[in-house]
C-alpha atoms as a PDB file:
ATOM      1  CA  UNK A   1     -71.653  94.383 124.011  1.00  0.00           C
ATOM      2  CA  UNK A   2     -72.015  91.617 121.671  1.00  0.00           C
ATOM      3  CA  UNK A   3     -74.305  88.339 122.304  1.00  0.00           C
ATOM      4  CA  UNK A   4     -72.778  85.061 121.456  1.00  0.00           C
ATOM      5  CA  UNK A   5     -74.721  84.500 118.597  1.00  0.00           C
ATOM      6  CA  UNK A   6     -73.306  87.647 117.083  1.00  0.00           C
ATOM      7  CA  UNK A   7     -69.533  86.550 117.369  1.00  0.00           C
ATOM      8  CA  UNK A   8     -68.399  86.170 113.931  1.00  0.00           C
ATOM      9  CA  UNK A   9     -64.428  84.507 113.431  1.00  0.00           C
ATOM     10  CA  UNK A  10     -62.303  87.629 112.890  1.00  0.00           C
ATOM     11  CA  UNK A  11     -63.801  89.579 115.968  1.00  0.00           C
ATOM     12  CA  UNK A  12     -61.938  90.573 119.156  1.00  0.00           C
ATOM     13  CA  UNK A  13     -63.790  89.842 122.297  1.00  0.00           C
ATOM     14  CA  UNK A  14     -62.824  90.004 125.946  1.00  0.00           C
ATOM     15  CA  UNK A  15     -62.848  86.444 127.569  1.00  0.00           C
ATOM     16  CA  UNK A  16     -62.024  85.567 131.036  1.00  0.00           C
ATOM     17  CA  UNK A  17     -60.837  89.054 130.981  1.00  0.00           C
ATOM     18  CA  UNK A  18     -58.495  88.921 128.362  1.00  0.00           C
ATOM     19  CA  UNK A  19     -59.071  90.247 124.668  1.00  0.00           C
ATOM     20  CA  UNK A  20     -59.384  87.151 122.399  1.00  0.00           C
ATOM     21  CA  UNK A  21     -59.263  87.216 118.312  1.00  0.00           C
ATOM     22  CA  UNK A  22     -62.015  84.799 117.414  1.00  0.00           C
ATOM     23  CA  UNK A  23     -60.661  81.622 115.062  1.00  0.00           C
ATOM     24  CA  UNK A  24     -63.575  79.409 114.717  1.00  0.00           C
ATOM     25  CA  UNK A  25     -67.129  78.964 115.711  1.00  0.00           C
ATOM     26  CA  UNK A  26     -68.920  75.897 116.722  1.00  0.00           C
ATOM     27  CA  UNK A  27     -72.782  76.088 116.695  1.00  0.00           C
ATOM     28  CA  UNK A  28     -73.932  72.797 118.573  1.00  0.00           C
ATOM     29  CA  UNK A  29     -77.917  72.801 118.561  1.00  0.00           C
ATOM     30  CA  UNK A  30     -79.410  70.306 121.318  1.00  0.00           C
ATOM     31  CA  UNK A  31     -81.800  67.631 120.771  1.00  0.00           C
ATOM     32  CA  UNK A  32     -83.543  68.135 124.206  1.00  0.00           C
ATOM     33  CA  UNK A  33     -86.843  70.673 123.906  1.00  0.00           C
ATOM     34  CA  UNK A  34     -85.913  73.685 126.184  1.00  0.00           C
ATOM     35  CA  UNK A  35     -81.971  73.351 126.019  1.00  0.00           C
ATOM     36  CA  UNK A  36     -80.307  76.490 124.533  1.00  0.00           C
ATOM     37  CA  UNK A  37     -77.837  76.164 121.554  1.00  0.00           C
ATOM     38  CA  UNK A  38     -74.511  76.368 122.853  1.00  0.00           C
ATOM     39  CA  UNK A  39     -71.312  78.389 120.994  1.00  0.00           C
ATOM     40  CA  UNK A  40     -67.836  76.986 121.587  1.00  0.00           C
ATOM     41  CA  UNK A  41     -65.684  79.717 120.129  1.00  0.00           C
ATOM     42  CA  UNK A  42     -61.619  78.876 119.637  1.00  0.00           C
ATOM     43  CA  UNK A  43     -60.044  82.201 120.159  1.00  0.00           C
ATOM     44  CA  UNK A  44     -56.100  83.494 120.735  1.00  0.00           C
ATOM     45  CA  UNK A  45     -55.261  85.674 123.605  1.00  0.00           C
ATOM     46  CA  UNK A  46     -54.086  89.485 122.401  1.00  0.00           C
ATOM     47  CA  UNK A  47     -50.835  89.487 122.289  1.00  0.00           C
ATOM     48  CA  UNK A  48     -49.603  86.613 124.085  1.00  0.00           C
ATOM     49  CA  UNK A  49     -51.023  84.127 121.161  1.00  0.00           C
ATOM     50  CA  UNK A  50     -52.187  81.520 123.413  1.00  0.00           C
ATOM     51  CA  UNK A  51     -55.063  79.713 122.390  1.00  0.00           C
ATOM     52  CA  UNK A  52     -58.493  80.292 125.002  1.00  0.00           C
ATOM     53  CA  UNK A  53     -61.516  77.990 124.422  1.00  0.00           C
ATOM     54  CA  UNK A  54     -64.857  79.327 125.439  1.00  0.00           C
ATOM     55  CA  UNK A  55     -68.549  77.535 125.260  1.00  0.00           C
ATOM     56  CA  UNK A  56     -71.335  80.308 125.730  1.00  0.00           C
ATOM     57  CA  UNK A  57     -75.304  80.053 124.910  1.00  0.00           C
ATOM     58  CA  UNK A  58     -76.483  82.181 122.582  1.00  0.00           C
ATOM     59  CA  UNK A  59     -78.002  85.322 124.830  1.00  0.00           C
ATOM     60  CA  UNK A  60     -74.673  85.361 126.824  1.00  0.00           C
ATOM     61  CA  UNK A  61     -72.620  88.572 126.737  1.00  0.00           C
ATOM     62  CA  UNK A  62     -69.366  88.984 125.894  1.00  0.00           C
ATOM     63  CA  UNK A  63     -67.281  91.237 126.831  1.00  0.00           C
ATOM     64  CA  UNK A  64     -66.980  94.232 124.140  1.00  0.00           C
ATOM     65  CA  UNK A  65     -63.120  95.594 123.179  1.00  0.00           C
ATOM     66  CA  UNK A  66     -62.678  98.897 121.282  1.00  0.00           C
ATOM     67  CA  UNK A  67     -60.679  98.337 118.203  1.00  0.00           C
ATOM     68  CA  UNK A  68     -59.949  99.476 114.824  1.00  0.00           C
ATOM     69  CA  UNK A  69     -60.122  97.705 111.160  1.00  0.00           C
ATOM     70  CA  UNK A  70     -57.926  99.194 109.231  1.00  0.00           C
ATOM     71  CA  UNK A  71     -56.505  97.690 105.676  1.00  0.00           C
ATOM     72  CA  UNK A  72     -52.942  96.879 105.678  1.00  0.00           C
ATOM     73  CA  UNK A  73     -50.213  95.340 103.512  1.00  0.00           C
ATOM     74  CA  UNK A  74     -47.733  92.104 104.716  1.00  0.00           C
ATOM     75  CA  UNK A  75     -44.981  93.882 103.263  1.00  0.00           C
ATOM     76  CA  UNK A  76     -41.946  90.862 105.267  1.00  0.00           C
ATOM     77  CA  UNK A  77     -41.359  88.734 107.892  1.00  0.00           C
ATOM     78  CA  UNK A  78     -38.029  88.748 109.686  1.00  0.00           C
ATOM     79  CA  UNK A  79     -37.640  85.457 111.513  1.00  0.00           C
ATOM     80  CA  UNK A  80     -39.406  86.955 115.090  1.00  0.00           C
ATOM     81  CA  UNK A  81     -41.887  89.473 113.663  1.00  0.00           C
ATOM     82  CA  UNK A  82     -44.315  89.872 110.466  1.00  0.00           C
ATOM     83  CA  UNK A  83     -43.872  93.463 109.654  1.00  0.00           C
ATOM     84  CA  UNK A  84     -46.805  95.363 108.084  1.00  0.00           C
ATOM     85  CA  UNK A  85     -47.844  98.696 106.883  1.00  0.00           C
ATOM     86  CA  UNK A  86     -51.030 100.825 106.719  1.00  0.00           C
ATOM     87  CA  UNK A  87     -52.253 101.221 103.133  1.00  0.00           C
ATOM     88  CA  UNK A  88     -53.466 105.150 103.598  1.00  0.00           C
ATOM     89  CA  UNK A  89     -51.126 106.729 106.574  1.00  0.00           C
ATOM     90  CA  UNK A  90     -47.953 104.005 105.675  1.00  0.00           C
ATOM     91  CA  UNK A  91     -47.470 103.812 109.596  1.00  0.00           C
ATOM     92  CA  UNK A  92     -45.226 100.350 109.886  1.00  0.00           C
ATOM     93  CA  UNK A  93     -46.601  97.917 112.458  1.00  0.00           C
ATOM     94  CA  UNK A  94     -45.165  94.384 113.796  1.00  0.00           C
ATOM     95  CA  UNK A  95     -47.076  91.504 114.797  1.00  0.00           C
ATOM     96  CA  UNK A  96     -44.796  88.150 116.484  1.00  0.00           C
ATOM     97  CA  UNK A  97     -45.047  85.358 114.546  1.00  0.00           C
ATOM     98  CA  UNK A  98     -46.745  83.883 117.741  1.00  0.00           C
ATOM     99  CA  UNK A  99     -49.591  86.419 118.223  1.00  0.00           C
ATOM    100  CA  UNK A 100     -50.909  84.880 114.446  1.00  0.00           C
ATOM    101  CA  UNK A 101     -51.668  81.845 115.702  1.00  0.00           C
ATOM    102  CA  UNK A 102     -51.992  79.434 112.891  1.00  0.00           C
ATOM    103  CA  UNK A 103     -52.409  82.013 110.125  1.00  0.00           C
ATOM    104  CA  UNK A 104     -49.085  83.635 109.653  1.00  0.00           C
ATOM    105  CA  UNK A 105     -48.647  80.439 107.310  1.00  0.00           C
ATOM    106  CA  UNK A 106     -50.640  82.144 104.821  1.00  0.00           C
ATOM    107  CA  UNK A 107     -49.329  85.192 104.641  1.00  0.00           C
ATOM    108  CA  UNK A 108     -47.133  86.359 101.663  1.00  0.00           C
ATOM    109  CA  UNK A 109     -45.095  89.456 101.244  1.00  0.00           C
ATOM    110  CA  UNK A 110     -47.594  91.839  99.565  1.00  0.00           C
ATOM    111  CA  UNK A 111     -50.598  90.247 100.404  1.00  0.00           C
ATOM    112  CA  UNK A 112     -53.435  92.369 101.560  1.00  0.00           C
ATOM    113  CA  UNK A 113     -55.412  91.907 104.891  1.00  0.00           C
ATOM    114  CA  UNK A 114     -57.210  93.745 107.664  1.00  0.00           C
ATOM    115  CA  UNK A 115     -55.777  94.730 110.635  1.00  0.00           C
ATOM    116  CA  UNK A 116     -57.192  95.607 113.959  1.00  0.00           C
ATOM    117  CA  UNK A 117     -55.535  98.177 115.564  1.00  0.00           C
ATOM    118  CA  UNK A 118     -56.077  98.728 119.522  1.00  0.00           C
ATOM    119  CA  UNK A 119     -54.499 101.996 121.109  1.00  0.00           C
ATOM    120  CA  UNK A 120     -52.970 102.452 117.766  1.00  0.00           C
ATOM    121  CA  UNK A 121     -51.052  99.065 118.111  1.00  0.00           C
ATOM    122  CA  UNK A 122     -51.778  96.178 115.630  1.00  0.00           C
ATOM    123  CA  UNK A 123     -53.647  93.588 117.814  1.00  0.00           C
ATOM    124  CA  UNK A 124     -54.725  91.120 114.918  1.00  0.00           C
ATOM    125  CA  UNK A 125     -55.378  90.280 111.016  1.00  0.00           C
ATOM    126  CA  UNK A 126     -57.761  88.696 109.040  1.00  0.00           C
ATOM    127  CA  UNK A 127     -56.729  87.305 106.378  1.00  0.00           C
ATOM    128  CA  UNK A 128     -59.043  87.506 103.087  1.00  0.00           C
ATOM    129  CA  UNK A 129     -61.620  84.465 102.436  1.00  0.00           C
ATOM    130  CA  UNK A 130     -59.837  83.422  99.462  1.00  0.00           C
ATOM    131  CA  UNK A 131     -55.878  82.912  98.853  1.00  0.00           C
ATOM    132  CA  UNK A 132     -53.733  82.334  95.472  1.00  0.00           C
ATOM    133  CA  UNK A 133     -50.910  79.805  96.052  1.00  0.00           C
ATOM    134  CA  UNK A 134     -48.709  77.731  93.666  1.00  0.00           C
ATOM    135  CA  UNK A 135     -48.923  73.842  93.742  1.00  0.00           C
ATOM    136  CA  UNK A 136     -45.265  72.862  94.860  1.00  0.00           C
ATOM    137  CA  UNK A 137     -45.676  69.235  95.095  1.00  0.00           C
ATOM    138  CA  UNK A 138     -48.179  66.695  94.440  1.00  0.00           C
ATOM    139  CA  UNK A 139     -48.766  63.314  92.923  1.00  0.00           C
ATOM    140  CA  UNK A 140     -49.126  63.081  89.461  1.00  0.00           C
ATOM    141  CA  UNK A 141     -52.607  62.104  87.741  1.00  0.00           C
ATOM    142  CA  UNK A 142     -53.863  58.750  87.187  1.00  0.00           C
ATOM    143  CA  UNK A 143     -54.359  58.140  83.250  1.00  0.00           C
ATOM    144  CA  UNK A 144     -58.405  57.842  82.871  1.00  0.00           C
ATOM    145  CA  UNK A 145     -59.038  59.245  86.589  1.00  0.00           C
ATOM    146  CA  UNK A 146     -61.362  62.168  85.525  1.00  0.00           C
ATOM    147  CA  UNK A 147     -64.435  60.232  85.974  1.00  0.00           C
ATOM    148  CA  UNK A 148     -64.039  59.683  89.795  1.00  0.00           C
ATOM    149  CA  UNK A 149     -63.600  62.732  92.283  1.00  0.00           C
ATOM    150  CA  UNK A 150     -60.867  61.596  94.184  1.00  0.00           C
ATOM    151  CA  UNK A 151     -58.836  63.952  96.224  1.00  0.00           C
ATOM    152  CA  UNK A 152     -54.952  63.698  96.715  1.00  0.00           C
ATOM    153  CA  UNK A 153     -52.368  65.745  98.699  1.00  0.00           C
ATOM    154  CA  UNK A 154     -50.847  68.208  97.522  1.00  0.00           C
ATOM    155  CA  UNK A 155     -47.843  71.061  99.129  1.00  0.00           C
ATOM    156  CA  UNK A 156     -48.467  74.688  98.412  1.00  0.00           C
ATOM    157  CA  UNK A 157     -45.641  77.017  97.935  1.00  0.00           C
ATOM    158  CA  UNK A 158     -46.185  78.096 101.573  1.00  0.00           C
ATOM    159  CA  UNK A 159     -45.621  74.740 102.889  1.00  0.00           C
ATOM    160  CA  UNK A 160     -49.198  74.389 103.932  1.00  0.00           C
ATOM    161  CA  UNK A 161     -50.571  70.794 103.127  1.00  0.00           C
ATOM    162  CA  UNK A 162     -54.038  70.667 101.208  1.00  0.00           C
ATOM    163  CA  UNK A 163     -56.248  68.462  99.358  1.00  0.00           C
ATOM    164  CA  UNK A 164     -56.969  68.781  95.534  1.00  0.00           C
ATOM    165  CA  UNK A 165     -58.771  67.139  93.062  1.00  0.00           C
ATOM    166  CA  UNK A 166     -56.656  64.706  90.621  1.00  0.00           C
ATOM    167  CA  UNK A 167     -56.436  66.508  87.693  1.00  0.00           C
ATOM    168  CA  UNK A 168     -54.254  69.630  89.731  1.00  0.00           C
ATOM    169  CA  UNK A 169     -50.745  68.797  88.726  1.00  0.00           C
ATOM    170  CA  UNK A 170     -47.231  70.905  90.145  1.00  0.00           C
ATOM    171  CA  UNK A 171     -46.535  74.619  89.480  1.00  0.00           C
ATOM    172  CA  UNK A 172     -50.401  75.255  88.728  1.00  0.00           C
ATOM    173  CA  UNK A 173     -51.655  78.436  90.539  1.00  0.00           C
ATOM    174  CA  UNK A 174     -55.060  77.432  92.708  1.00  0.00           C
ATOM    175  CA  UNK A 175     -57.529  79.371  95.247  1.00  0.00           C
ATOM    176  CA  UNK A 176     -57.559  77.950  98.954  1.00  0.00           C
ATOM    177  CA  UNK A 177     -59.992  78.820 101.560  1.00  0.00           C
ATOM    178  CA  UNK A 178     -57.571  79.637 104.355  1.00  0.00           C
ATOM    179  CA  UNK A 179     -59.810  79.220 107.318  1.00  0.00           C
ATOM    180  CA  UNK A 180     -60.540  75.221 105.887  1.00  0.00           C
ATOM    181  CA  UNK A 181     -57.740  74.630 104.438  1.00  0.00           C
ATOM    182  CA  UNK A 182     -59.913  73.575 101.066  1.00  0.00           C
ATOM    183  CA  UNK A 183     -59.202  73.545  97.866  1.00  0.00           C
ATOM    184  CA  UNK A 184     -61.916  75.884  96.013  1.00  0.00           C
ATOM    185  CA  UNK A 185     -60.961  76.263  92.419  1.00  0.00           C
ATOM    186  CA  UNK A 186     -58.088  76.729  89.541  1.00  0.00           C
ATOM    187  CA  UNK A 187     -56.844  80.380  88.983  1.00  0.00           C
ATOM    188  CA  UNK A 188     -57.856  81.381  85.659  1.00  0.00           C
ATOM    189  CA  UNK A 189     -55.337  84.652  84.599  1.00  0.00           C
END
């Protein structure tokens, strides 16, 4: 059974009884002497999708789910379901579009991610750290603005709203971190 400090995002954990795919991670360290640093995880319920919040210290235990990672392929997504398929035994699993909780907006047909499969059903993804999408719709550079770093919006081809710097203009191909929603760098073919 895992500690609290050993709860990476990506992880399935039971909570209140229910098993939970781990989002995010908040490590809040307290000024007092003596306190314990606390974890407030963000997790989604398996397979209902509904968000569960959770503050533990770090020697809690959490309760431990047997699961399996396995590497799959987004191959579409029909309205109601993302459909997926195992890269070595091609066994075709569906996830609802609500059990993704906030990532099925960066999935793409074809893209590659992990899957964790419990009782042989597909419980969760995780998606890879870095993601390729087209600029769809931004403002267009300021003349002489390369010596400031200002940000400005910009739309991705997904429909996901990000911020890049100023010198990213439509139809170029850039690298977002999909857990911050940050711009990293320009794809370089």
């Amino acid at each position: 059974m895992p500690k609290a400090a050993e709860v990476k995002p990506g992880h399935i954990v039971e909570i209140d009884g229910k098993n939970c795919t781990i989002r995010s991670v908040d490590v809040r360290s307290p000024t007092a002497r003596g306190a314990a640093t606390l974890y407030k995880f963000v997790a989604f319920s398996i397979p209902e999708g509904q968000k569960v919040e959770a503050t533990c210290k770090g020697t809690d235990i959490l309760g431990d789910v047997d699961f399996v990672r396995v590497d799959i392929q987004a191959l579409f997504n029909d309205g109601e379901f993302w459909n997926f398929m195992d890269n070595e035994t091609f066994d075709q699993y569906q996830l609802a579009n609500s059990g993704l909780a906030g990532i099925g907006e960066w999935l793409q047909d074809g893209m590659q991610v992990q899957g964790m499969l419990i009782d042989g059903h597909l419980a969760s993804i995780q998606l890879p750290n870095t993601i390729d999408c087209v600029v769809a719709d931004t403002m267009p550079s300021l003349k002489g603005s390369t010596a400031v770093k200002k940000p400005k919006p910009a739309v991705l081809d997904n429909g996901v709203s990000v911020m890049v710097p100023d010198y990213i203009v439509n139809g170029e191909k850039v690298k977002i971190d999909p857990e911050e929603k940050r711009f990293i760098s320009r794809v370089t073919d």
